[in-house]
PDB file of N, CA and C in Angstrom:
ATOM      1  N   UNK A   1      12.703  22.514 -22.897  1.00  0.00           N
ATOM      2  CA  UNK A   1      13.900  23.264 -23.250  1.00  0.00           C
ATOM      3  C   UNK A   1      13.981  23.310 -24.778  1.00  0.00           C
ATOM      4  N   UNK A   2      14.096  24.648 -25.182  1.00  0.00           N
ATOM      5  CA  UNK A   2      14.281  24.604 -26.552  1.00  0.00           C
ATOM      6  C   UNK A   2      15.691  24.580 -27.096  1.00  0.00           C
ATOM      7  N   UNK A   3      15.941  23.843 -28.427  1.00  0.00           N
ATOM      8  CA  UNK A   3      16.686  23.372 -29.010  1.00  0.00           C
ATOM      9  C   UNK A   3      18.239  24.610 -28.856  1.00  0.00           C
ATOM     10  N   UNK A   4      17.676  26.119 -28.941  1.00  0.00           N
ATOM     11  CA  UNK A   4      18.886  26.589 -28.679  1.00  0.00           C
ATOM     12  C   UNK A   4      18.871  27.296 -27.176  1.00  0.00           C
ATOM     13  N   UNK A   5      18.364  27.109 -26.428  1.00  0.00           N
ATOM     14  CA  UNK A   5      18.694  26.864 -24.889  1.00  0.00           C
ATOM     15  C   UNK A   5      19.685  25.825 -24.263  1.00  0.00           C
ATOM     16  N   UNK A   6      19.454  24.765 -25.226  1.00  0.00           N
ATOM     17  CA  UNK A   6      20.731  23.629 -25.061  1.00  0.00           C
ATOM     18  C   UNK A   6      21.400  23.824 -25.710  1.00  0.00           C
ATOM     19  N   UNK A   7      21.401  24.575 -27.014  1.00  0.00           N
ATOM     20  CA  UNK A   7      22.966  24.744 -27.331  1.00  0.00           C
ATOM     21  C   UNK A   7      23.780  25.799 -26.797  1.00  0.00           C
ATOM     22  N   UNK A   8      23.414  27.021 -25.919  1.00  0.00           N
ATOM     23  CA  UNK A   8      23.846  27.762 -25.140  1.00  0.00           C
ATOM     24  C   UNK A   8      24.321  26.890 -24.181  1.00  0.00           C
ATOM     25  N   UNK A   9      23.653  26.159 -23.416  1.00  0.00           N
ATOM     26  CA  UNK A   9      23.971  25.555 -22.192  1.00  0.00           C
ATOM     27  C   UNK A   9      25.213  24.792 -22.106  1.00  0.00           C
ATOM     28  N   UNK A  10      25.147  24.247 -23.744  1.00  0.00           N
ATOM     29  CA  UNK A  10      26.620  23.161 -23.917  1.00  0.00           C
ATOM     30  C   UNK A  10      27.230  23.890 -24.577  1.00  0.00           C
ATOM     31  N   UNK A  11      27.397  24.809 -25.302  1.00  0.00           N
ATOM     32  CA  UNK A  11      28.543  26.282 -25.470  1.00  0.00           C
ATOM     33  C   UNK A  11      29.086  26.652 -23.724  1.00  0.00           C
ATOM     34  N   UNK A  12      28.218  26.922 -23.180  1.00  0.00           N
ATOM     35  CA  UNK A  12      28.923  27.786 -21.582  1.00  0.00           C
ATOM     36  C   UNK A  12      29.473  26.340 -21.100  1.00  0.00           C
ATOM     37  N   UNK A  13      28.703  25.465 -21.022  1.00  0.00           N
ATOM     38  CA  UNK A  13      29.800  24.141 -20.405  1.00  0.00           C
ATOM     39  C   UNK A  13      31.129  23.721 -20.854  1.00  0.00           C
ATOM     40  N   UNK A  14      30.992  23.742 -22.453  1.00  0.00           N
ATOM     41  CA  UNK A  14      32.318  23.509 -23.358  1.00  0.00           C
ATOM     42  C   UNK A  14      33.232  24.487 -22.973  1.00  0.00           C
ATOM     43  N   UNK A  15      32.879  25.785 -22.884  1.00  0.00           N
ATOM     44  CA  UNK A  15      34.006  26.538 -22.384  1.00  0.00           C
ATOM     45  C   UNK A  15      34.431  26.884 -21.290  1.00  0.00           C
ATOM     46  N   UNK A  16      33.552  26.520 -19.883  1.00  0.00           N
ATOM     47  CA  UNK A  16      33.825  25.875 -18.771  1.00  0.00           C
ATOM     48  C   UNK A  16      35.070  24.925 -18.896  1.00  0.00           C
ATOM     49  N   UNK A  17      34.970  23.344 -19.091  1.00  0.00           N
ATOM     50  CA  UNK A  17      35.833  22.783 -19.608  1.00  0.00           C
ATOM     51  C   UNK A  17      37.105  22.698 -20.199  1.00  0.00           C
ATOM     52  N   UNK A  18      36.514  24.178 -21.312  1.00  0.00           N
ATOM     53  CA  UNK A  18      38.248  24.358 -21.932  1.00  0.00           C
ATOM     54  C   UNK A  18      38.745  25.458 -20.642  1.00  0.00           C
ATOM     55  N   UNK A  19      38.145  25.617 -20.321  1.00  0.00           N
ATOM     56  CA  UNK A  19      39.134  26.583 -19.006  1.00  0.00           C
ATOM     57  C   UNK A  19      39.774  26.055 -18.380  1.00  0.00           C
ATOM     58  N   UNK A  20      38.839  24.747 -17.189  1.00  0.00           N
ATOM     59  CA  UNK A  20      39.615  24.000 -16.411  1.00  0.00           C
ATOM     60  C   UNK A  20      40.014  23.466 -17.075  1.00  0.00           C
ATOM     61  N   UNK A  21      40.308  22.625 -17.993  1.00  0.00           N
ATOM     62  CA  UNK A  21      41.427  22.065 -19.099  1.00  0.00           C
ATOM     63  C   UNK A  21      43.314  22.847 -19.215  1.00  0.00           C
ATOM     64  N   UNK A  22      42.740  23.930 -19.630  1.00  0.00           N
ATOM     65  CA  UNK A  22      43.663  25.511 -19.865  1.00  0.00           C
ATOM     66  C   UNK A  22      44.820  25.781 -18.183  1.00  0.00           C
ATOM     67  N   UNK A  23      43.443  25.230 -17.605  1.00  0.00           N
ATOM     68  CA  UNK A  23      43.940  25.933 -15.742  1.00  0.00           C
ATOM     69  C   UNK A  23      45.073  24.659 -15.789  1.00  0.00           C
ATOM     70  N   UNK A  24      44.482  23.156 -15.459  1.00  0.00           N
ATOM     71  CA  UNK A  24      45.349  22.243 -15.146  1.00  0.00           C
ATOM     72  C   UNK A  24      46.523  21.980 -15.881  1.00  0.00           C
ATOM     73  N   UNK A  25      46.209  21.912 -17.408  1.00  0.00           N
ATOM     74  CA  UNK A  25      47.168  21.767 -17.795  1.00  0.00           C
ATOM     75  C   UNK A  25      48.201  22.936 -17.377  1.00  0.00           C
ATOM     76  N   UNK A  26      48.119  24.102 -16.768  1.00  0.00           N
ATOM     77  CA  UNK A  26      49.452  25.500 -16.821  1.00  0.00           C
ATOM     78  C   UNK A  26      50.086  24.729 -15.266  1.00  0.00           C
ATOM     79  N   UNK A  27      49.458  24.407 -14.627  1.00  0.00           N
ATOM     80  CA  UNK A  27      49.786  23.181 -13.286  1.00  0.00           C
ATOM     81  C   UNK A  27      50.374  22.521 -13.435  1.00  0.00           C
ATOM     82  N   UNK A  28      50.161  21.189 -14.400  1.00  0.00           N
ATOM     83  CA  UNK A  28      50.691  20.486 -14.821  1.00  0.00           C
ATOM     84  C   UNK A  28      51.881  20.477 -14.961  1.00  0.00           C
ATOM     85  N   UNK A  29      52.478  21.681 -16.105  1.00  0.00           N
ATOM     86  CA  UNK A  29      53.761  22.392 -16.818  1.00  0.00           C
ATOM     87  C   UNK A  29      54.403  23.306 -15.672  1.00  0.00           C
ATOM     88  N   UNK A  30      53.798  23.534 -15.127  1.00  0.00           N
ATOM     89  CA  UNK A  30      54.099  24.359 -13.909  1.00  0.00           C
ATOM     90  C   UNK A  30      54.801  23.571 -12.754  1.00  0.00           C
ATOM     91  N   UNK A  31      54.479  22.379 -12.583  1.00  0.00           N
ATOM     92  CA  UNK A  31      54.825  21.674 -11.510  1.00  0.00           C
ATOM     93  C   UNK A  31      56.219  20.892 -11.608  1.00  0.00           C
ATOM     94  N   UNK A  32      56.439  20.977 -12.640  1.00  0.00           N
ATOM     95  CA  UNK A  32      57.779  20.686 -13.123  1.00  0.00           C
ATOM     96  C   UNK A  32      59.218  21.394 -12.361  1.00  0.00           C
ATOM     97  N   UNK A  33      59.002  22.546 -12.437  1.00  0.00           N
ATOM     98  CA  UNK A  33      59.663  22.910 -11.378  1.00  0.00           C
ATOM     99  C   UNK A  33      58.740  24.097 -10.463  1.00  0.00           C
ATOM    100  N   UNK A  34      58.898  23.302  -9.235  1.00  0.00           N
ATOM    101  CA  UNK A  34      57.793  23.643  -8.045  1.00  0.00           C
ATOM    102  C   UNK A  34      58.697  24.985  -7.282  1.00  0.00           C
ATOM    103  N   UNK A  35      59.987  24.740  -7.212  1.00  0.00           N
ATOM    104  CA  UNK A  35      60.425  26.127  -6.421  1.00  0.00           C
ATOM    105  C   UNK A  35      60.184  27.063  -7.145  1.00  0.00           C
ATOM    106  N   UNK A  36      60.361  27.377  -8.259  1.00  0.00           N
ATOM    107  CA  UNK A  36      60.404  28.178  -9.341  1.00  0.00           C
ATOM    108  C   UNK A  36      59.254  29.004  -9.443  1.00  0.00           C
ATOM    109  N   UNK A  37      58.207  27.745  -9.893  1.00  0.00           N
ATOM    110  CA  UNK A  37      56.912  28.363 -10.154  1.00  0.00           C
ATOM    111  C   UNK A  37      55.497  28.189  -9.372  1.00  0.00           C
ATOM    112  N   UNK A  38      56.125  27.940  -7.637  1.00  0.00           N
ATOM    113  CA  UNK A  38      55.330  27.777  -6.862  1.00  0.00           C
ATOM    114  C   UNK A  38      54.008  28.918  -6.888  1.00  0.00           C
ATOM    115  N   UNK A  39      54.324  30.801  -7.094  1.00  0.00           N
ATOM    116  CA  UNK A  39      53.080  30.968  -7.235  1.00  0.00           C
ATOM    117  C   UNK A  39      52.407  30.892  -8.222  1.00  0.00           C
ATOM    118  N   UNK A  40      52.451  30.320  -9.687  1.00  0.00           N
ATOM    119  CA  UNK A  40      52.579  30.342 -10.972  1.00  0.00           C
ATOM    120  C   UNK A  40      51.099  29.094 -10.400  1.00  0.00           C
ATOM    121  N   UNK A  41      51.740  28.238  -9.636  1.00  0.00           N
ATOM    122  CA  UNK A  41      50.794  27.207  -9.572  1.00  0.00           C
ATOM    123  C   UNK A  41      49.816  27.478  -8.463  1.00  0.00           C
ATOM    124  N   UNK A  42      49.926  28.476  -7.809  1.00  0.00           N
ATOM    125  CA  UNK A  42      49.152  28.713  -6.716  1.00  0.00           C
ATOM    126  C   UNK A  42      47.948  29.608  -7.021  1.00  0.00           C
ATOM    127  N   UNK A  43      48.323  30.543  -8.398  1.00  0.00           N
ATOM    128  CA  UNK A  43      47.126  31.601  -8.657  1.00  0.00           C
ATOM    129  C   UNK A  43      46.648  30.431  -9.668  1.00  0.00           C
ATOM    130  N   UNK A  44      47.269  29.439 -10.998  1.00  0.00           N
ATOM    131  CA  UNK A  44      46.192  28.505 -11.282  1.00  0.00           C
ATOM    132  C   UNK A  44      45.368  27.845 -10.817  1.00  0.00           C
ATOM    133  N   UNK A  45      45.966  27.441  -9.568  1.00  0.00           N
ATOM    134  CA  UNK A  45      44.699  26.901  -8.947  1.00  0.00           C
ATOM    135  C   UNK A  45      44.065  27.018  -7.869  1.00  0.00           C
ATOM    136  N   UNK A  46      43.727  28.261  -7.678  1.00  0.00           N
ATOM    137  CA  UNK A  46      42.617  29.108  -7.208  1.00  0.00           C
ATOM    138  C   UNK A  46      41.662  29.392  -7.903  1.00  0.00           C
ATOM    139  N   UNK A  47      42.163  30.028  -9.424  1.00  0.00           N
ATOM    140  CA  UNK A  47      41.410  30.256 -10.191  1.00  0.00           C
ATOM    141  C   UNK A  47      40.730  28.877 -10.735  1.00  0.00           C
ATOM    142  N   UNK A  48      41.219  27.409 -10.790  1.00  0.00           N
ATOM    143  CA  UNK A  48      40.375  26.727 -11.094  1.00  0.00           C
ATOM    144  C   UNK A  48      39.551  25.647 -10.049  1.00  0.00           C
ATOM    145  N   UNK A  49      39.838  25.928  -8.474  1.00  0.00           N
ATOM    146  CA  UNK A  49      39.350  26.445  -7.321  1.00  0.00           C
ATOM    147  C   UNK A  49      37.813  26.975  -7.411  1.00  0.00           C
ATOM    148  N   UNK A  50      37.982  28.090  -7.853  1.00  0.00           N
ATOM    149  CA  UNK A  50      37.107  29.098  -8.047  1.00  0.00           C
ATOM    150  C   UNK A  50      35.751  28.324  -9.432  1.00  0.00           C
ATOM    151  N   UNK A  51      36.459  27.805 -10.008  1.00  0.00           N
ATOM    152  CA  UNK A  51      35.876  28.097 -11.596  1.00  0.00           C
ATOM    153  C   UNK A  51      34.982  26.425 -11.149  1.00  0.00           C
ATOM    154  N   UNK A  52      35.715  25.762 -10.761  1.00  0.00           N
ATOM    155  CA  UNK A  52      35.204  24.119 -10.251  1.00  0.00           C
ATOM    156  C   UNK A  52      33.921  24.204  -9.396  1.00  0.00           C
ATOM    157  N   UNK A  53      33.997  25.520  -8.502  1.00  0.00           N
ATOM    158  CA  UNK A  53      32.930  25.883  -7.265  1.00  0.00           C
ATOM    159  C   UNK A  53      31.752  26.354  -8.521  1.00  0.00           C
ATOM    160  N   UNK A  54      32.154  27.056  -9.010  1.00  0.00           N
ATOM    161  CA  UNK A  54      30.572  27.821  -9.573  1.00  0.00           C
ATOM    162  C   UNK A  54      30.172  26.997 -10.344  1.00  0.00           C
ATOM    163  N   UNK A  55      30.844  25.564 -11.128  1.00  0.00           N
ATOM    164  CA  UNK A  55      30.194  24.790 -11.999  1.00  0.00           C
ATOM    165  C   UNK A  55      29.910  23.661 -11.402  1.00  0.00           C
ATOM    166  N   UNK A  56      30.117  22.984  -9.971  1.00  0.00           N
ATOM    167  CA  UNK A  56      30.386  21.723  -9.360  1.00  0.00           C
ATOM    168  C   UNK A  56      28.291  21.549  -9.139  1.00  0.00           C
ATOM    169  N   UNK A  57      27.402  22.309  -9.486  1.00  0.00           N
ATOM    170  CA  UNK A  57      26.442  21.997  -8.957  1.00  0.00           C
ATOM    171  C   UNK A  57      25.896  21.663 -10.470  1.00  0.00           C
ATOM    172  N   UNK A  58      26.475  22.002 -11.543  1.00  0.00           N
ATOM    173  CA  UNK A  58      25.882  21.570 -12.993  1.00  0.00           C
ATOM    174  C   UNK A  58      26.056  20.790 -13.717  1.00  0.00           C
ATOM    175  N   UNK A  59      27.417  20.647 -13.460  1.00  0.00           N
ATOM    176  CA  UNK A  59      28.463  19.513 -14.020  1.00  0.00           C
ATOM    177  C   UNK A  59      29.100  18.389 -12.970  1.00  0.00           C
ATOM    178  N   UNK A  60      29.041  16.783 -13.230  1.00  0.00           N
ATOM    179  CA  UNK A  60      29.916  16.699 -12.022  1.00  0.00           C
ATOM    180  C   UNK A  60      31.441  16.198 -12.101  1.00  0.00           C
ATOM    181  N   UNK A  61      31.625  16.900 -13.319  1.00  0.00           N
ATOM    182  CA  UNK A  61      33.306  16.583 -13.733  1.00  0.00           C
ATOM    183  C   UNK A  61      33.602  17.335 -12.576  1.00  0.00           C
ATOM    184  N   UNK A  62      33.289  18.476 -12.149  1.00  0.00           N
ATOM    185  CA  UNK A  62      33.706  19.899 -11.556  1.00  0.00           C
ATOM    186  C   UNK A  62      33.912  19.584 -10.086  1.00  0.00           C
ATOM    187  N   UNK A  63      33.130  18.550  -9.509  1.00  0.00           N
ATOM    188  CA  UNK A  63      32.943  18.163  -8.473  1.00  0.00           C
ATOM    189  C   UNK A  63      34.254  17.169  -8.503  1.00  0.00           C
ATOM    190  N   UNK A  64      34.605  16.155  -9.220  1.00  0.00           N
ATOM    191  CA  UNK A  64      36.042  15.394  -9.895  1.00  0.00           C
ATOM    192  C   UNK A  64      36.900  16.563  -9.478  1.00  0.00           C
ATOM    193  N   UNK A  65      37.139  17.791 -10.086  1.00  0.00           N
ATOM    194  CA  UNK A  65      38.149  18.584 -10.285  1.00  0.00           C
ATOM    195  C   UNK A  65      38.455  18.640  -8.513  1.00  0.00           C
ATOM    196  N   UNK A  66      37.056  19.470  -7.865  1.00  0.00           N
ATOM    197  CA  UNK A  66      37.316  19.942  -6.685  1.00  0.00           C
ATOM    198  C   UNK A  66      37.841  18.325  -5.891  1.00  0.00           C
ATOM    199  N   UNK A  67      37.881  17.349  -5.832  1.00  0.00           N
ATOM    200  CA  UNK A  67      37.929  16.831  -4.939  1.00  0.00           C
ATOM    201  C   UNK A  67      39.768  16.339  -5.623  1.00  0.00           C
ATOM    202  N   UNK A  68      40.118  16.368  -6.413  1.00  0.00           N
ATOM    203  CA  UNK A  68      41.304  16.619  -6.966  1.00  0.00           C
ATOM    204  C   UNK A  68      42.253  17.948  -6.378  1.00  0.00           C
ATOM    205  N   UNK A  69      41.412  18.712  -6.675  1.00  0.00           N
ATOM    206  CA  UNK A  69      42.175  19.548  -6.134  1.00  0.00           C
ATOM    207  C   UNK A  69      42.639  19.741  -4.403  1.00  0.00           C
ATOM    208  N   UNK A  70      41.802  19.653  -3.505  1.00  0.00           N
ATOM    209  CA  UNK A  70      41.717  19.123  -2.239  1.00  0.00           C
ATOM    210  C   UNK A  70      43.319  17.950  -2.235  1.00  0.00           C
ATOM    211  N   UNK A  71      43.320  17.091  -2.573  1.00  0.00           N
ATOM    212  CA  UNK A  71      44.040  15.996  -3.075  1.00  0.00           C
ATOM    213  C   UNK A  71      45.037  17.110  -3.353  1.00  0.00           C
ATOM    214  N   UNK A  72      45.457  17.333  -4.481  1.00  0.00           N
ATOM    215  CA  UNK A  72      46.777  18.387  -4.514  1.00  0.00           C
ATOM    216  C   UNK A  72      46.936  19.497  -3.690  1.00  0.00           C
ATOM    217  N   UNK A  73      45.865  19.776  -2.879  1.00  0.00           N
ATOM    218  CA  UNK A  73      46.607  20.565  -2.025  1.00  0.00           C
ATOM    219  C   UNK A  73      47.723  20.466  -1.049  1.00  0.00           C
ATOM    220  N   UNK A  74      46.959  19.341  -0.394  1.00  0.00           N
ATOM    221  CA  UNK A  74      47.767  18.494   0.724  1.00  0.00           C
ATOM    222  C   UNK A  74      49.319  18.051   0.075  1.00  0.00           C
ATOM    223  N   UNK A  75      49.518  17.718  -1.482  1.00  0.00           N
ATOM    224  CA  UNK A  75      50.638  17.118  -1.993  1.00  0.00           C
ATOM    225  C   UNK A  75      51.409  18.593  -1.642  1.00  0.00           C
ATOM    226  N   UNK A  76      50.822  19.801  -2.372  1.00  0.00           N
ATOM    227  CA  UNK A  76      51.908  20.466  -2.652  1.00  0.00           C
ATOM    228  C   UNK A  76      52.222  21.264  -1.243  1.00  0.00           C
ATOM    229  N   UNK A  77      51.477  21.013  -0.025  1.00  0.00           N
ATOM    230  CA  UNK A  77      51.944  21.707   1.425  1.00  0.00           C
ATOM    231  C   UNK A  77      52.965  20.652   1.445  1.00  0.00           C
ATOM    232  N   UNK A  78      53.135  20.309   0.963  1.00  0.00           N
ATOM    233  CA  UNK A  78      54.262  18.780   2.132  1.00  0.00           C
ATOM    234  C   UNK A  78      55.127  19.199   0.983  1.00  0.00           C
ATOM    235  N   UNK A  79      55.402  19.010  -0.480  1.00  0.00           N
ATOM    236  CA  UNK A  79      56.802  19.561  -1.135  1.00  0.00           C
ATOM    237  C   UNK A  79      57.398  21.531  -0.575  1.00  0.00           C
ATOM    238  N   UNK A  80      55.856  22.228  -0.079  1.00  0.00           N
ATOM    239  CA  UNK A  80      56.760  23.644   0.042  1.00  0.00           C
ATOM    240  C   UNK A  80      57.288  23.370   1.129  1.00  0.00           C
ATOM    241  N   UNK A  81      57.024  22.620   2.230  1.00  0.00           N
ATOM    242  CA  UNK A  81      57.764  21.996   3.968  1.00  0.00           C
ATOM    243  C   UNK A  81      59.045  21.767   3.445  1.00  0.00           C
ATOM    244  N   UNK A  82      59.245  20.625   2.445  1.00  0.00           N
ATOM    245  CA  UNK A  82      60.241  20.041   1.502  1.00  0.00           C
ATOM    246  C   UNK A  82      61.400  21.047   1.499  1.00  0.00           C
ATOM    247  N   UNK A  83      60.758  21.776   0.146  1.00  0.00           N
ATOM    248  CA  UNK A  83      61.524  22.927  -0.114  1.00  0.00           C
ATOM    249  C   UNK A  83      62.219  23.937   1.476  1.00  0.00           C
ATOM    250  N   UNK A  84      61.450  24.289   2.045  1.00  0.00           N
ATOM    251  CA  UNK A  84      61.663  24.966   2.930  1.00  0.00           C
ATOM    252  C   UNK A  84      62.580  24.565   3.686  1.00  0.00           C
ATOM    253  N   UNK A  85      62.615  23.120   3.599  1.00  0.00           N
ATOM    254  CA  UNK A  85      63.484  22.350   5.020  1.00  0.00           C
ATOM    255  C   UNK A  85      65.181  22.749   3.871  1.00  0.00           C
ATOM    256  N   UNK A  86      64.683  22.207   2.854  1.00  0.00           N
ATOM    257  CA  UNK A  86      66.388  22.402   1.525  1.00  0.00           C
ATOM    258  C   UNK A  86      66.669  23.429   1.683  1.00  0.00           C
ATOM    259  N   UNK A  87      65.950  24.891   1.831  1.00  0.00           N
ATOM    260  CA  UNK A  87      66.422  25.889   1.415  1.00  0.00           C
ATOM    261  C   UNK A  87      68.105  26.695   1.966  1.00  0.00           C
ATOM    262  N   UNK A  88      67.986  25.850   3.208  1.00  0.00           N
ATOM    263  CA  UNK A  88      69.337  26.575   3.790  1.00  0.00           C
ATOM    264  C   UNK A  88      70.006  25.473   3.633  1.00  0.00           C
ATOM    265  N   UNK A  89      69.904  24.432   3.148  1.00  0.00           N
ATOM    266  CA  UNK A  89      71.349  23.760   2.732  1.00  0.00           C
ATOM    267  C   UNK A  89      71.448  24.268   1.080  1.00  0.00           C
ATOM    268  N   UNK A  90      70.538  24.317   0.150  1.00  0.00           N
ATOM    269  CA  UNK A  90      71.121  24.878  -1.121  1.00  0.00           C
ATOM    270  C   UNK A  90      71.426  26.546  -0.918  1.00  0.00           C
ATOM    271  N   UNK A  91      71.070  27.383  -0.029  1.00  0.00           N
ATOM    272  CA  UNK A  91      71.643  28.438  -0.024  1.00  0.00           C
ATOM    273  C   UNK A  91      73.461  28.639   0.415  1.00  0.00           C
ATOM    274  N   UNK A  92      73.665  27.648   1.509  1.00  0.00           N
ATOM    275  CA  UNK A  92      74.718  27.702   2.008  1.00  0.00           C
ATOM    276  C   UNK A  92      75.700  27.045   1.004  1.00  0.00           C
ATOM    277  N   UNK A  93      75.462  25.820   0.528  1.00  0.00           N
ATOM    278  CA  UNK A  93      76.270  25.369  -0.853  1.00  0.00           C
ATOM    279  C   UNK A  93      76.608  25.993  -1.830  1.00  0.00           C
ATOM    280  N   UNK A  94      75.788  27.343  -2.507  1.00  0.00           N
ATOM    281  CA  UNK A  94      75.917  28.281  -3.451  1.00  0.00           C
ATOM    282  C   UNK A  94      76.996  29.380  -2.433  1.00  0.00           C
ATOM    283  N   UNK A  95      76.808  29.870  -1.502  1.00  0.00           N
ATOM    284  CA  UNK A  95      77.601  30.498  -0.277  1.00  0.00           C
ATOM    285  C   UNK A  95      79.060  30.353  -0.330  1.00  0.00           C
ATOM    286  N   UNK A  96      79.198  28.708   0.092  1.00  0.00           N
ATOM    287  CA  UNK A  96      80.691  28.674   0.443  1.00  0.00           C
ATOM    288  C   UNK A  96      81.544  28.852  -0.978  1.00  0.00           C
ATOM    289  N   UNK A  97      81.592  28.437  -1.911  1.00  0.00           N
ATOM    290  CA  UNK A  97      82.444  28.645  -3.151  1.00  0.00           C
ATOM    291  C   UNK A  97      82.671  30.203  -2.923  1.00  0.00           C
ATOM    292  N   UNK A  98      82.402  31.620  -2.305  1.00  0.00           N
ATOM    293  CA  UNK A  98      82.110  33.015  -2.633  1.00  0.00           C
ATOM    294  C   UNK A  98      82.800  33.322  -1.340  1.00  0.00           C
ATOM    295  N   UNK A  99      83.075  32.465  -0.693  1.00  0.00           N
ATOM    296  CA  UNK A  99      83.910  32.214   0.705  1.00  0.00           C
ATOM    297  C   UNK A  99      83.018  33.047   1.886  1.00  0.00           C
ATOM    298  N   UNK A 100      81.981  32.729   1.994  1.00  0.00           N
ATOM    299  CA  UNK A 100      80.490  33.337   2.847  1.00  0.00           C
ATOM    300  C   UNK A 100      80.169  32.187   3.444  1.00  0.00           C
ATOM    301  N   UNK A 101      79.782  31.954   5.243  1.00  0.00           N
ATOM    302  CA  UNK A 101      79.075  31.095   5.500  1.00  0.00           C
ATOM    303  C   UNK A 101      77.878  31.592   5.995  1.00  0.00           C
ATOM    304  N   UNK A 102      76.979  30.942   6.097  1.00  0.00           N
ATOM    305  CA  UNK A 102      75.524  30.540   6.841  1.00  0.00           C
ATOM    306  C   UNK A 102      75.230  29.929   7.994  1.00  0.00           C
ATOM    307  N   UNK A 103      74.563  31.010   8.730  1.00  0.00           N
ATOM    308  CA  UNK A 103      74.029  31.000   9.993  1.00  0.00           C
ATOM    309  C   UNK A 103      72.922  31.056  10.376  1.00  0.00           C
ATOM    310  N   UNK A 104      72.302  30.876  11.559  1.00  0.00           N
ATOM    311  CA  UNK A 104      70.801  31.203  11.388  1.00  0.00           C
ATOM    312  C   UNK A 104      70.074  30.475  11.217  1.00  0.00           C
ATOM    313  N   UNK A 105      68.683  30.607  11.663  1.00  0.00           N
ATOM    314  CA  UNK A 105      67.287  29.673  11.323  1.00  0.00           C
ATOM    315  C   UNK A 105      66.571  30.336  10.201  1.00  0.00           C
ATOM    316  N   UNK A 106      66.131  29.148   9.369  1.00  0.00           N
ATOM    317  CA  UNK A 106      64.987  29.904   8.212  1.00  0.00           C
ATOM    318  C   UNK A 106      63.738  30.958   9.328  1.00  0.00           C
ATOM    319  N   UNK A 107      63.373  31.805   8.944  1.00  0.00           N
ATOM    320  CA  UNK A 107      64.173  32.495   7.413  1.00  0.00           C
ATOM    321  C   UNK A 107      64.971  33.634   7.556  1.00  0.00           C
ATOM    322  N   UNK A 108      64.916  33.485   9.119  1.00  0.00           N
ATOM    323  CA  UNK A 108      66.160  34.423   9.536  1.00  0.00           C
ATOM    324  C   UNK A 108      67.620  33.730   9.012  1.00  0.00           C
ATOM    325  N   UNK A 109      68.384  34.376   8.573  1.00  0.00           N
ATOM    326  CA  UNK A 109      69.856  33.713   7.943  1.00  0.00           C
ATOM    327  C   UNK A 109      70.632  34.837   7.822  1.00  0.00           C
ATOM    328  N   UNK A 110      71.990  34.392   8.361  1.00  0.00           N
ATOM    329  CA  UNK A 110      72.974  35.432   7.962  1.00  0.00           C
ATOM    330  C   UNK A 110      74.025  35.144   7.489  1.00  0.00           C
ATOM    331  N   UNK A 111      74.937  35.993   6.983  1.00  0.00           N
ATOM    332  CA  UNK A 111      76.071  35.500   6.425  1.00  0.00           C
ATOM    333  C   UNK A 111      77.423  36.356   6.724  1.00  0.00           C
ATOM    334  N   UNK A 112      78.386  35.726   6.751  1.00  0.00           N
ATOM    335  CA  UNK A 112      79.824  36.133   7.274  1.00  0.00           C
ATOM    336  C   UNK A 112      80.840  36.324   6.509  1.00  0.00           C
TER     337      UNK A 112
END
């Protein structure tokens, strides 16, 4: 391997890196508030999903990432259940002050 074959190779890796770096950290900041910016965190990490798969056979940080990510998947199905189960008690609480009640199963709901 010549001398600038490896420095290409660790240029495309370095910026590999700063990507998934770029991806997790918007996750990270993102996860802060999860109702909010649930798809915010869902297209980041696909895309670093995606970006972990095409580098996981060169690098094995990438292989780290994917098995991380796997790992957060499972976290964040069980907070959207979470959310989902809250959603009709914080809808109905915002409701009654407006003198409206709540009826109904998610995500069928009605109001009176």
């Amino acid at each position: 391997m010549e001398i600038i074959e490896l420095l290409e190779n660790i240029a495309e890796t370095k910026k590999n890196i700063d990507q998934a770096h770029h991806l997790a950290k918007n996750i990270k900041n993102y996860s802060t508030d999860l109702a909010t910016n649930l798809n915010l965190i869902k297209s980041n990490l696909t895309k670093l999903q995606k970006l972990a798969s095409e580098c996981s056979d060169r690098d094995p940080v990438f292989k780290t990432i994917l098995t991380w990510i796997e790992t957060f998947n499972i976290e964040l199905a069980v907070e959207q259940d979470r959310l989902k189960d809250q959603f009709g008690i914080l809808l109905e609480k915002e409701l009654i002050p407006e003198g409206m009640t709540l009826t109904g199963n998610f995500p069928n709901f009605y109001t009176l």
